[in-house]
C-alpha atoms as a PDB file:
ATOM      1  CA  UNK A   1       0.000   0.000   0.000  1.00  0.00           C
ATOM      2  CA  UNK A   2       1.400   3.344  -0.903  1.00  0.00           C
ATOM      3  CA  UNK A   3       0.682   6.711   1.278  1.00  0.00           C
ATOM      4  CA  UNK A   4       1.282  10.311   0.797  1.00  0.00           C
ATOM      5  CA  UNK A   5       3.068  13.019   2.031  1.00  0.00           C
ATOM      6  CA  UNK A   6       2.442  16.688   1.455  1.00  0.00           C
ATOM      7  CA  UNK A   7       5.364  18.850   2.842  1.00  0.00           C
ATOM      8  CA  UNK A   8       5.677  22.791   2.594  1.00  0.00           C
ATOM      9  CA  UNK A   9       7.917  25.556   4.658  1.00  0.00           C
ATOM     10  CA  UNK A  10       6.976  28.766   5.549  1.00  0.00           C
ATOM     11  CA  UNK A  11       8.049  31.693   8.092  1.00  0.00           C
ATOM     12  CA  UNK A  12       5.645  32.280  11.463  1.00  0.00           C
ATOM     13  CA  UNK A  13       4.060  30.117  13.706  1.00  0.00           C
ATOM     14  CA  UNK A  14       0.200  31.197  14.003  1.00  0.00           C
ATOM     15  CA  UNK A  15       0.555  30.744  10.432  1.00  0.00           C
ATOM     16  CA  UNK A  16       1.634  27.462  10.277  1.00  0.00           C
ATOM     17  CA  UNK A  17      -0.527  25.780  12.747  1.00  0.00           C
ATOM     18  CA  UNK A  18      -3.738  28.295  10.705  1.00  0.00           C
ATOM     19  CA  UNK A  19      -2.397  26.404   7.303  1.00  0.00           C
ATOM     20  CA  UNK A  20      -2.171  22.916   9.351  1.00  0.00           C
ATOM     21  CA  UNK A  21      -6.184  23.747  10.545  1.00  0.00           C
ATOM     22  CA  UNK A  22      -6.862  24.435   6.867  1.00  0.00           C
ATOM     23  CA  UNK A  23      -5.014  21.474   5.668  1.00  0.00           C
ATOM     24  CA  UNK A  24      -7.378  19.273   7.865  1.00  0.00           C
ATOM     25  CA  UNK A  25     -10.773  20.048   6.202  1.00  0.00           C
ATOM     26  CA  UNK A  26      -9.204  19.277   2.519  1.00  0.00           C
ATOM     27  CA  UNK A  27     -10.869  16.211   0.087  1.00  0.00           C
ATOM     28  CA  UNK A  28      -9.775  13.686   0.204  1.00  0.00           C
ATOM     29  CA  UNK A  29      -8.897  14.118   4.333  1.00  0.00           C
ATOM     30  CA  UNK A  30      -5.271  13.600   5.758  1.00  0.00           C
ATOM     31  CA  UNK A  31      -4.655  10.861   7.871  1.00  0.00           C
ATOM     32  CA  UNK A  32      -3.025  13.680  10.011  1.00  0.00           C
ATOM     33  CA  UNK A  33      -1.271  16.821  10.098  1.00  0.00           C
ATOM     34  CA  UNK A  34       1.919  18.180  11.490  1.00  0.00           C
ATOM     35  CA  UNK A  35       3.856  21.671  12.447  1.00  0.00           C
ATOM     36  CA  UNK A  36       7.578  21.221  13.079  1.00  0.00           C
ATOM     37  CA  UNK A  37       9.658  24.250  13.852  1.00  0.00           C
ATOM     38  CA  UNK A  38      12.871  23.764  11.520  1.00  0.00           C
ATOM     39  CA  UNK A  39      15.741  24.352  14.266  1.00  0.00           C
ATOM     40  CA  UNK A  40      18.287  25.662  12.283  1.00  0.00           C
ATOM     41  CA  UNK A  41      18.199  29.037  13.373  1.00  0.00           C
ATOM     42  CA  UNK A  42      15.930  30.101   9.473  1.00  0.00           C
ATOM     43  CA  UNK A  43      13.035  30.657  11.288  1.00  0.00           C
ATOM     44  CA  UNK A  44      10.658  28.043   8.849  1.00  0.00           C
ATOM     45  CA  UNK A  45       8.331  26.068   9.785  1.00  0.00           C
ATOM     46  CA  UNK A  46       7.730  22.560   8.048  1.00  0.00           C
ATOM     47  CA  UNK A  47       3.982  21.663   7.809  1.00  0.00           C
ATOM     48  CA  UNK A  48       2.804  18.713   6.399  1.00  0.00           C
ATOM     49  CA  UNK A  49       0.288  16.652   5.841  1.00  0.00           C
ATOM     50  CA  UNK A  50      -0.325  12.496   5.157  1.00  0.00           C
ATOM     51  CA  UNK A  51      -2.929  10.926   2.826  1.00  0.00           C
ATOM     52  CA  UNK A  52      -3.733   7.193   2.009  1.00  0.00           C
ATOM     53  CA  UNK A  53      -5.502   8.882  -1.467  1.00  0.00           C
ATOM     54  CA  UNK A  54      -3.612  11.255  -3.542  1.00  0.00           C
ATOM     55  CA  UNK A  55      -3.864  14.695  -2.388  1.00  0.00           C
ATOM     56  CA  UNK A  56      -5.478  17.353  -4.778  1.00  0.00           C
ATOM     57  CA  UNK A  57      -2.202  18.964  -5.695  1.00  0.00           C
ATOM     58  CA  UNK A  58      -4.715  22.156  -7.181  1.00  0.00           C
ATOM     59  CA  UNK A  59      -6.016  22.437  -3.482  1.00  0.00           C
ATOM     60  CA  UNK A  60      -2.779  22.313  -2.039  1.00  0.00           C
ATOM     61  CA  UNK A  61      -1.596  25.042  -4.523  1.00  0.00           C
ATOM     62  CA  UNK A  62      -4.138  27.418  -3.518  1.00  0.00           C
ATOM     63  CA  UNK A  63      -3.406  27.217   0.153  1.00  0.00           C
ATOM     64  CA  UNK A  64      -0.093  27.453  -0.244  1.00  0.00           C
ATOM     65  CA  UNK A  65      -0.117  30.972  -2.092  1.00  0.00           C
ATOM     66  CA  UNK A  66      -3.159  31.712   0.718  1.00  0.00           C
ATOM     67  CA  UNK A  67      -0.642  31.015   3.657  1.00  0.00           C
ATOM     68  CA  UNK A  68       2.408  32.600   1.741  1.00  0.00           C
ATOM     69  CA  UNK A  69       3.982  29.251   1.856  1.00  0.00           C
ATOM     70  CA  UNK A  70       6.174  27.338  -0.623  1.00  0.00           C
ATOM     71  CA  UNK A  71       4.446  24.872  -2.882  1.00  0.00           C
ATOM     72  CA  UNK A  72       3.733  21.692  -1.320  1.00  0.00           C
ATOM     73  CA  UNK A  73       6.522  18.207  -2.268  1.00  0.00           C
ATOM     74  CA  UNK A  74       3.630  15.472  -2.595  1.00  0.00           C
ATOM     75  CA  UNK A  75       5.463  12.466  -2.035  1.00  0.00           C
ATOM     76  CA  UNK A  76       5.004   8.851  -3.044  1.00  0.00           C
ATOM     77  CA  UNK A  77       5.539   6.986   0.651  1.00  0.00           C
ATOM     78  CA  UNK A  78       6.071   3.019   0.142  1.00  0.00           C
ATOM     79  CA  UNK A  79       4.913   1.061   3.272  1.00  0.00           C
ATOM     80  CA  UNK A  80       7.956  -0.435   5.196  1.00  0.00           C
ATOM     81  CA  UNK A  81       7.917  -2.645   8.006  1.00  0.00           C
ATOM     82  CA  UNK A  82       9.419   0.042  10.512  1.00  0.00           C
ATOM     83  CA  UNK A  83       9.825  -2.241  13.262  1.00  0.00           C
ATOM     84  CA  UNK A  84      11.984  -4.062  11.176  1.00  0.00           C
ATOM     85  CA  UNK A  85      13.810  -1.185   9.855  1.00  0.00           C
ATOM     86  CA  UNK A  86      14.144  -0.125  13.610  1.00  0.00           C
ATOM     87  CA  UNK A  87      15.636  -2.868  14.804  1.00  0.00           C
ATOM     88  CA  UNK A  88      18.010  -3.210  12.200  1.00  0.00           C
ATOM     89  CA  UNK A  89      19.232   0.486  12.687  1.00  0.00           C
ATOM     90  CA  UNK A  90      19.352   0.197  16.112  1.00  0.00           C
ATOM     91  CA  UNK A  91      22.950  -0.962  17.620  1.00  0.00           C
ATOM     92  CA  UNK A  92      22.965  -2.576  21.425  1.00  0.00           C
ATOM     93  CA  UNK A  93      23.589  -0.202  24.478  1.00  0.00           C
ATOM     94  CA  UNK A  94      26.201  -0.917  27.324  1.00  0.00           C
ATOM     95  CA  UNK A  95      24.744   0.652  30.508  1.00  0.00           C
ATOM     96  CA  UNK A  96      27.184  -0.612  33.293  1.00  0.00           C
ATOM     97  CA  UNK A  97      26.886  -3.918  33.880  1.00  0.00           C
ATOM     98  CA  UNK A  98      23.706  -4.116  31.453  1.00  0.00           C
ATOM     99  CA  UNK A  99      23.876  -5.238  27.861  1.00  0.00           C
ATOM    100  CA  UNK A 100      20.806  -3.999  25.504  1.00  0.00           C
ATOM    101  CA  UNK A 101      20.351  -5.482  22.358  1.00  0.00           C
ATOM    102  CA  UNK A 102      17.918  -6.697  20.573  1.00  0.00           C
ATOM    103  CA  UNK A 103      17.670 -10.316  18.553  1.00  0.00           C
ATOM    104  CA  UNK A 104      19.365  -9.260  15.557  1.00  0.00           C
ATOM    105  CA  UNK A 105      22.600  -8.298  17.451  1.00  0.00           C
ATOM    106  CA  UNK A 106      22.527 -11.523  19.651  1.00  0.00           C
ATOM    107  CA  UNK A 107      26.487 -12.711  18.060  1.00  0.00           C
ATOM    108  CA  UNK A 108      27.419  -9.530  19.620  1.00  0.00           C
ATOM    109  CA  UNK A 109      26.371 -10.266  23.276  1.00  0.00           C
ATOM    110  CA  UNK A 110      29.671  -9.865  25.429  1.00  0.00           C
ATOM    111  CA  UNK A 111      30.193 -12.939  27.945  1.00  0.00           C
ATOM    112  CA  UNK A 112      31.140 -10.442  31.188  1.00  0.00           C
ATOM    113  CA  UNK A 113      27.232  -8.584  31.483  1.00  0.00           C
ATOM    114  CA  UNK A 114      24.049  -8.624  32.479  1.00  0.00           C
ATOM    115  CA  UNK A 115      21.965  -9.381  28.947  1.00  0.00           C
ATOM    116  CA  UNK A 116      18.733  -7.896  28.614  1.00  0.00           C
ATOM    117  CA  UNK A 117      16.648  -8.873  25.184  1.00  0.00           C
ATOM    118  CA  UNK A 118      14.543  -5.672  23.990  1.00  0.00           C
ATOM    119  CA  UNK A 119      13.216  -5.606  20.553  1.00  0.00           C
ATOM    120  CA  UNK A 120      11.624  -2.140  19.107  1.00  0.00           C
ATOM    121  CA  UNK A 121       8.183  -2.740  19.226  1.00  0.00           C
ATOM    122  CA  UNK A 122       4.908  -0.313  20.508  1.00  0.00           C
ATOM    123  CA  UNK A 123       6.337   0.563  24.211  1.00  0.00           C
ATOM    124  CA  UNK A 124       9.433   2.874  25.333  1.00  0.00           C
ATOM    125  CA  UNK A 125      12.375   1.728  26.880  1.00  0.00           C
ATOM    126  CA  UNK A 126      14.731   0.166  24.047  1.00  0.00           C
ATOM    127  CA  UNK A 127      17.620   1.634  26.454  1.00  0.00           C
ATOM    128  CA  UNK A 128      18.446   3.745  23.658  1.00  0.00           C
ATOM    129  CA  UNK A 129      16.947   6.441  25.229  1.00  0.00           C
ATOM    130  CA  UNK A 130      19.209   8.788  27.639  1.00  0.00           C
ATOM    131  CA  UNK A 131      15.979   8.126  30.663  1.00  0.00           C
ATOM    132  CA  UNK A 132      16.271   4.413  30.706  1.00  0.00           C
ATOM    133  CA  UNK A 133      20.049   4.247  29.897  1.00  0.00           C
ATOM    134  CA  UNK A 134      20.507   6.312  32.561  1.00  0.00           C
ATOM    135  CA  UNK A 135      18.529   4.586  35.123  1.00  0.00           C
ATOM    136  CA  UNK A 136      20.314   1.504  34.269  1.00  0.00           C
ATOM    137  CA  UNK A 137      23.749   2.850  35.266  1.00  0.00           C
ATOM    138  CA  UNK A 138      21.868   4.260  38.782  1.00  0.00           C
ATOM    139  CA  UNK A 139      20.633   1.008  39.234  1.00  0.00           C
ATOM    140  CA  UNK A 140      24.174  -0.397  38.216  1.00  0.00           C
ATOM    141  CA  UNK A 141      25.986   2.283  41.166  1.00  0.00           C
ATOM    142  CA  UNK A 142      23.246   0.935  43.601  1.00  0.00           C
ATOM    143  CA  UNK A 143      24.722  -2.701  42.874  1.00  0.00           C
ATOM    144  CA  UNK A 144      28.018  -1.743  43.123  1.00  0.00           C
ATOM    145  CA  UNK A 145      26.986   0.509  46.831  1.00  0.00           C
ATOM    146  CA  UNK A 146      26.078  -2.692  48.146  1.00  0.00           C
ATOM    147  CA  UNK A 147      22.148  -2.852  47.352  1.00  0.00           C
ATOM    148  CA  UNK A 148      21.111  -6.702  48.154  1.00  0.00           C
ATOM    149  CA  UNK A 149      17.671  -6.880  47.037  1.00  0.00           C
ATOM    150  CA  UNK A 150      14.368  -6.806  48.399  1.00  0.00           C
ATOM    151  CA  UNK A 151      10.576  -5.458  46.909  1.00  0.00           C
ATOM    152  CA  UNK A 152      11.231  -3.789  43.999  1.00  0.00           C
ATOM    153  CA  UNK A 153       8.555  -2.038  41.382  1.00  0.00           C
ATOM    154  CA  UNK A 154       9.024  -0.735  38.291  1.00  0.00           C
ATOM    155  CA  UNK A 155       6.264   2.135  37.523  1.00  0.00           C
ATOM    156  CA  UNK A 156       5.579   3.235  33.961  1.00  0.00           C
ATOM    157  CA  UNK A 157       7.584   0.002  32.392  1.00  0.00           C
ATOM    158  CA  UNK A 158       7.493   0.951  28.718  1.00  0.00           C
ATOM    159  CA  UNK A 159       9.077  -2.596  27.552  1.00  0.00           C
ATOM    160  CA  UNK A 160       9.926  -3.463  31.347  1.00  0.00           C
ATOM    161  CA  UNK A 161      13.895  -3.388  30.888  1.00  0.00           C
ATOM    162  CA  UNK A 162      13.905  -1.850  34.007  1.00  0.00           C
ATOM    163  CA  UNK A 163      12.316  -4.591  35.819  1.00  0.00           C
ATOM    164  CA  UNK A 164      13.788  -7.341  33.921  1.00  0.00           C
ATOM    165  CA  UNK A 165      17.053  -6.033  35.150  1.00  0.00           C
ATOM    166  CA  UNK A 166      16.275  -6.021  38.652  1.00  0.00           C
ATOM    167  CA  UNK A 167      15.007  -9.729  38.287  1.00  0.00           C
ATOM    168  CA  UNK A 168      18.432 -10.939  36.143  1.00  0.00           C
ATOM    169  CA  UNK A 169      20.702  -9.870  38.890  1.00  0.00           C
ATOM    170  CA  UNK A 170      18.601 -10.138  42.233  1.00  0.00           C
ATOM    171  CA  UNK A 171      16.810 -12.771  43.810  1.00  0.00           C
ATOM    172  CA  UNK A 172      13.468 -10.887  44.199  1.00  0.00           C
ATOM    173  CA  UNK A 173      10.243 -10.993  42.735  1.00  0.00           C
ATOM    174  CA  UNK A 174       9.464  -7.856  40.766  1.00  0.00           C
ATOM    175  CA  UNK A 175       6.744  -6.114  40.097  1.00  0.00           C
ATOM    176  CA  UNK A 176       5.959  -3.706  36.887  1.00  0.00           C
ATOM    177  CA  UNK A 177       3.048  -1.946  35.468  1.00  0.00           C
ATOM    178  CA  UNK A 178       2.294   0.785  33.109  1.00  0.00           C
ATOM    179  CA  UNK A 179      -0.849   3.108  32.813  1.00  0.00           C
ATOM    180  CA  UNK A 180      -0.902   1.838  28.832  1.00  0.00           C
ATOM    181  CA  UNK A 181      -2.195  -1.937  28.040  1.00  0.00           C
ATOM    182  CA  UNK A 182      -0.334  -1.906  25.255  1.00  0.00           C
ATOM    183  CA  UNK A 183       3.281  -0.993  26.653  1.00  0.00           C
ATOM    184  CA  UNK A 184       2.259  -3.705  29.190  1.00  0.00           C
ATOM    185  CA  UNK A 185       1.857  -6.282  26.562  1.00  0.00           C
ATOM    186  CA  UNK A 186       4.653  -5.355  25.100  1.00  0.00           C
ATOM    187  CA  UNK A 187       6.262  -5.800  28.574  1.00  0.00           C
ATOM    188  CA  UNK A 188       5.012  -9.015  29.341  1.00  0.00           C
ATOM    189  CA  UNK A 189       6.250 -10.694  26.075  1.00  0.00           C
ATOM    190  CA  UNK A 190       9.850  -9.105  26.647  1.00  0.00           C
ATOM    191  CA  UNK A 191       9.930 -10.952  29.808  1.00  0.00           C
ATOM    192  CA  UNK A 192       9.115 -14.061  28.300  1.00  0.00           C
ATOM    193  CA  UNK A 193      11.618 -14.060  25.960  1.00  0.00           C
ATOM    194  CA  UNK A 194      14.206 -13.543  28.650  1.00  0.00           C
ATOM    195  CA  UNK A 195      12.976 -16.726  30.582  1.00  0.00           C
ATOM    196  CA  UNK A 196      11.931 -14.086  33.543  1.00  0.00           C
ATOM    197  CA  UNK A 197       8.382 -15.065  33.430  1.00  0.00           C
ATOM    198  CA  UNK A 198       8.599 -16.414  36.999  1.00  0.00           C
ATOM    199  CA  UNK A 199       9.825 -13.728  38.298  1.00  0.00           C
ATOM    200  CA  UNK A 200       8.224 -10.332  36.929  1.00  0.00           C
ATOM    201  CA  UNK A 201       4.856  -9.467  37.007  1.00  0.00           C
ATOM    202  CA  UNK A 202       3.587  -6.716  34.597  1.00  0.00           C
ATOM    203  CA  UNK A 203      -0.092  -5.282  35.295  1.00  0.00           C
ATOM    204  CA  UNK A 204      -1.986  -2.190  34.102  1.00  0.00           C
ATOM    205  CA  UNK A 205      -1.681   0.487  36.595  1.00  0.00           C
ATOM    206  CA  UNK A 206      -1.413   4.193  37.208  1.00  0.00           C
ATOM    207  CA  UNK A 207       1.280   4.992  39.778  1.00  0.00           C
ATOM    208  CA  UNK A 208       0.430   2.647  43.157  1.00  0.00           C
ATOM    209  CA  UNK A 209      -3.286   2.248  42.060  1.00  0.00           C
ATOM    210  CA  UNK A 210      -3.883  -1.262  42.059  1.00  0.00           C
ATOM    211  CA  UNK A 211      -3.819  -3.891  44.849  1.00  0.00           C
ATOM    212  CA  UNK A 212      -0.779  -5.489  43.806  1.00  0.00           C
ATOM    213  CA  UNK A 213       1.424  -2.627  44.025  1.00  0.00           C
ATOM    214  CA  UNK A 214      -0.098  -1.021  46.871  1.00  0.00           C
ATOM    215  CA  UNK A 215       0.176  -4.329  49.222  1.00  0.00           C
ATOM    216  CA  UNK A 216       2.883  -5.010  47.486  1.00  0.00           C
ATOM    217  CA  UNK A 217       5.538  -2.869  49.757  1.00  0.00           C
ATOM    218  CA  UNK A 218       6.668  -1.298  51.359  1.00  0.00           C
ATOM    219  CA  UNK A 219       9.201  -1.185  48.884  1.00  0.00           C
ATOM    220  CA  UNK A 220      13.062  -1.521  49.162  1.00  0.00           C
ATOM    221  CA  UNK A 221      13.536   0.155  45.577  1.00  0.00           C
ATOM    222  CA  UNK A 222      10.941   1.799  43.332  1.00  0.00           C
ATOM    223  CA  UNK A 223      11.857   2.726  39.486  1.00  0.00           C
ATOM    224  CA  UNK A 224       9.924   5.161  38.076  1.00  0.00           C
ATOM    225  CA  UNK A 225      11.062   6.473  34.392  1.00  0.00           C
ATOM    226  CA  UNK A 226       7.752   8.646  33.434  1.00  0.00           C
ATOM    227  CA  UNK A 227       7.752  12.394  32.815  1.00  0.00           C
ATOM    228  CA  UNK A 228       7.939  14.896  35.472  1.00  0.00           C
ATOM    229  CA  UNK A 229       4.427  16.214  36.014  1.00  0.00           C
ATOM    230  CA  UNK A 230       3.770  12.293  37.281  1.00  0.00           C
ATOM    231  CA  UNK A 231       6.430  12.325  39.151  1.00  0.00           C
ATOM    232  CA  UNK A 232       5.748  15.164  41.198  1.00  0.00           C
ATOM    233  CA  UNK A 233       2.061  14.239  41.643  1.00  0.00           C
ATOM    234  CA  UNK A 234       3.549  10.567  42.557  1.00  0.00           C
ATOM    235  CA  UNK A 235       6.045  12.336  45.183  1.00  0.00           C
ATOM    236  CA  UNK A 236       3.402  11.647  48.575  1.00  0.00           C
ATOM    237  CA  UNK A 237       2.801   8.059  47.882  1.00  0.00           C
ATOM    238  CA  UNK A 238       6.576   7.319  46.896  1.00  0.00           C
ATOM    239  CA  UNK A 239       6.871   8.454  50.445  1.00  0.00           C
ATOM    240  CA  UNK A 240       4.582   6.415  51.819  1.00  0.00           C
ATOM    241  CA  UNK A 241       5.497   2.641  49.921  1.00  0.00           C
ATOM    242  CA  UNK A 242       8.981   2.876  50.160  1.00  0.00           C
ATOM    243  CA  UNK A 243      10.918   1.401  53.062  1.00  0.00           C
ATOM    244  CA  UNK A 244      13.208   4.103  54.865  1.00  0.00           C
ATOM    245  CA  UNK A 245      16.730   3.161  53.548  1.00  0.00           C
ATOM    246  CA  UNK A 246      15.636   2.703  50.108  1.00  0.00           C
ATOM    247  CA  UNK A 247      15.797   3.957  46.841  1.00  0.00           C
ATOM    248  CA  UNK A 248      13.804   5.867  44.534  1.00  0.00           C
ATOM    249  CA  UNK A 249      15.583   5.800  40.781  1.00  0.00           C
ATOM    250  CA  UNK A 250      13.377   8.378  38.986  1.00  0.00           C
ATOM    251  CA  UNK A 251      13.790   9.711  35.555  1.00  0.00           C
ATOM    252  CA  UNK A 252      12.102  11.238  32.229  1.00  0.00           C
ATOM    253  CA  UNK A 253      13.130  14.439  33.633  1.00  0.00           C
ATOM    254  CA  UNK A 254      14.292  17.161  31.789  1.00  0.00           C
ATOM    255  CA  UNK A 255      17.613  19.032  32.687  1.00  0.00           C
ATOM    256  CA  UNK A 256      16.079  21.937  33.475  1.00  0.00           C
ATOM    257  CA  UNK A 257      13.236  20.195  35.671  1.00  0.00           C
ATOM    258  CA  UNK A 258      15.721  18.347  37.824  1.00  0.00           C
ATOM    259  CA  UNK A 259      15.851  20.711  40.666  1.00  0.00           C
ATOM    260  CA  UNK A 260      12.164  21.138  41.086  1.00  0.00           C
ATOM    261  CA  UNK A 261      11.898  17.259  41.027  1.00  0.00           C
ATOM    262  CA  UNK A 262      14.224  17.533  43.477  1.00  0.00           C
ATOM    263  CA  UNK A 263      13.202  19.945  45.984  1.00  0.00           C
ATOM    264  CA  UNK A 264       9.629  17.996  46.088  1.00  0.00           C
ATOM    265  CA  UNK A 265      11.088  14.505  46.943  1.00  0.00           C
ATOM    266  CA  UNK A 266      13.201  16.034  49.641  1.00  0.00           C
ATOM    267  CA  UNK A 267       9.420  17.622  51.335  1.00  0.00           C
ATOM    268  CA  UNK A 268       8.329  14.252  51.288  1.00  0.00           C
ATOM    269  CA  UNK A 269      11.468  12.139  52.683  1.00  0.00           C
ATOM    270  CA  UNK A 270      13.818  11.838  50.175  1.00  0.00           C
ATOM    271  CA  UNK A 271      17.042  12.750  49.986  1.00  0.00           C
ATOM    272  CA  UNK A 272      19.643  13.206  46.769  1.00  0.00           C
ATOM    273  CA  UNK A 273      22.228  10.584  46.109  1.00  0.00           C
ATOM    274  CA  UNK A 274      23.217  11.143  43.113  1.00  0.00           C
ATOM    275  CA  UNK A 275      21.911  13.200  39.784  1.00  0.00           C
ATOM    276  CA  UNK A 276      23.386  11.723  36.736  1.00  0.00           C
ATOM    277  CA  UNK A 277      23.274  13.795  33.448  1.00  0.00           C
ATOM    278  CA  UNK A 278      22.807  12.453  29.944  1.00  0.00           C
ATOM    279  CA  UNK A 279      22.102  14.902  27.116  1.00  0.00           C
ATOM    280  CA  UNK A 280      19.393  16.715  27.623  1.00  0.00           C
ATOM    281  CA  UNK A 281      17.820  14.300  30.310  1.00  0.00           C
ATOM    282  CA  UNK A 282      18.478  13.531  34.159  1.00  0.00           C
ATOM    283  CA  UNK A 283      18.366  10.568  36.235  1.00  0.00           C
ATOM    284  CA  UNK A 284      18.160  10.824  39.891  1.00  0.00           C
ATOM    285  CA  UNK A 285      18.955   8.173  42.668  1.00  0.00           C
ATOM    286  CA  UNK A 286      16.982   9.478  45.583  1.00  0.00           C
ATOM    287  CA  UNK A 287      16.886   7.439  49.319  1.00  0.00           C
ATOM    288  CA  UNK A 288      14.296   7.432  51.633  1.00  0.00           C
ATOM    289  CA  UNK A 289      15.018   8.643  54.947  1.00  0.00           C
ATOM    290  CA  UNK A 290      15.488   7.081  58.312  1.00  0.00           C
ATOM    291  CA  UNK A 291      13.689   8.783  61.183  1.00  0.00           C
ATOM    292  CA  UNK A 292      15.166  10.233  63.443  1.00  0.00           C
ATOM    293  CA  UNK A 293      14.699   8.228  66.881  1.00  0.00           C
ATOM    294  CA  UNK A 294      13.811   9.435  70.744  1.00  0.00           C
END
């Protein structure tokens, strides 16, 4: 099946997006419709729009010289397997002791780590990603600090590398979920094909809100690789399900957010380990706080 694309630049935002609303009630319809800001310092704007019928290139024209935009590039767009084409592109990711790769690099599996299978699919968390990387090499300094185990969830899984790391080097059940059925699918077949289906459980949740996570602690470590908005409205019950002593690994955070992220967990028990930069994302290692006795 062949698709098409419909791409034009232009200067000004309002404009853009205006052109992108116009582009939306054209015949035949887009499949959907997209403003990009082209950062190159020109000031453009890329909109475009996708089609599974040919686009009325006369339409298009008139819009174009409406907006003050260039003519529109309609495209031919041959269907691809993209997973495929993903996973090809995609090369395996050292992250301390952790090996990502995914089936097609499995000759290049080094004998001294910790493997962990992840093939592209619908879910985040290839460990390609400067969030989960980077909570793999906290999780890796934890090791290495002397961290023996104990209840351990992974909230907002993606493709549960996370998790299935915990379980490879750890004797302790582990528990994962994700608010998205889909990622949690995705999840659960991951940790099938790395013979861990004994030992992680994957279940749709948001944040503590099922019975399985919240009996499930307290908790000795917690991941949670989301976005920060979550994480701050998570901050209370983090608090209250994880063991004093233990860790919090938290990440999806943008540089910029870190010290607001921050400055919340330490209100509700928490205090900073370690922050650990990668591009334009941070990880933090946070520990729960003992109370102060008598």
């Amino acid at each position: 099946m062949i698709t098409y694309s419909a791409l034009t630049t232009m200067t000004g935002e309002d404009a853009a997006y205006q052109l992108a609303e116009a582009l939306e009630d054209l015949t035949p319809e887009p499949t959907g419709v997209g403003v990009f800001e082209i950062e190159d310092g020109s000031g453009l704007w890329e909109v475009g729009a996708y089609f599974t019928d040919r686009p009325d290139a006369g339409a298009l024209a008139v819009l174009s010289a409406l907006f003050q935009a260039k003519p529109f590039t309609i495209s031919d767009i041959p269907e691809q397997d993209w997973v495929s084409k993903v996973q090809r592109e995609l090369s395996p990711v050292s992250a301390g002791r952790f090996f990502v790769y995914g089936s097609h690099d499995a000759d290049k599996v080094p004998a001294d780590c910790v493997p962990l299978l992840i093939d592209a699919a619908m879910a985040f968390g290839t460990g390609h990603h400067g969030t989960t990387k980077g909570c793999l090499e906290a999780f890796d300094a934890v090791l290495a600090d002397g961290f023996a185990g104990g209840k351990i969830l992974d909230i907002g899984c993606g493709t549960a590398v996370l998790a299935m790391a915990a379980a490879k080097v750890l004797p302790d059940f582990v528990l994962a979920s994700d608010i998205d059925p889909v990622a949690v699918e995705v999840a659960a077949a991951n940790v099938i094909s790395n013979g861990l289906d004994s030992r992680v459980s994957c279940v749709v949740a948001p944040g503590f809100d099922a019975p399985e996570l919240s009996n499930g602690g307290p908790y000795d470590l917690v991941f949670a690789n989301i976005l920060k908005a979550p994480l701050v409205a998570l901050a209370p019950d983090m608090g209250r399900h994880l063991k004093a002593g233990g860790y919090a690994i938290l990440s999806g955070i943008l540089n910029e957010q870190a010290d607001d992220v921050i400055g919340i967990y330490e209100r509700n028990g928490f205090n900073l380990i370690k922050k650990r930069v990668i591009v334009d994302w941070t990880t933090l290692t946070l520990g729960k706080k003992t109370p102060i006795s008598g």
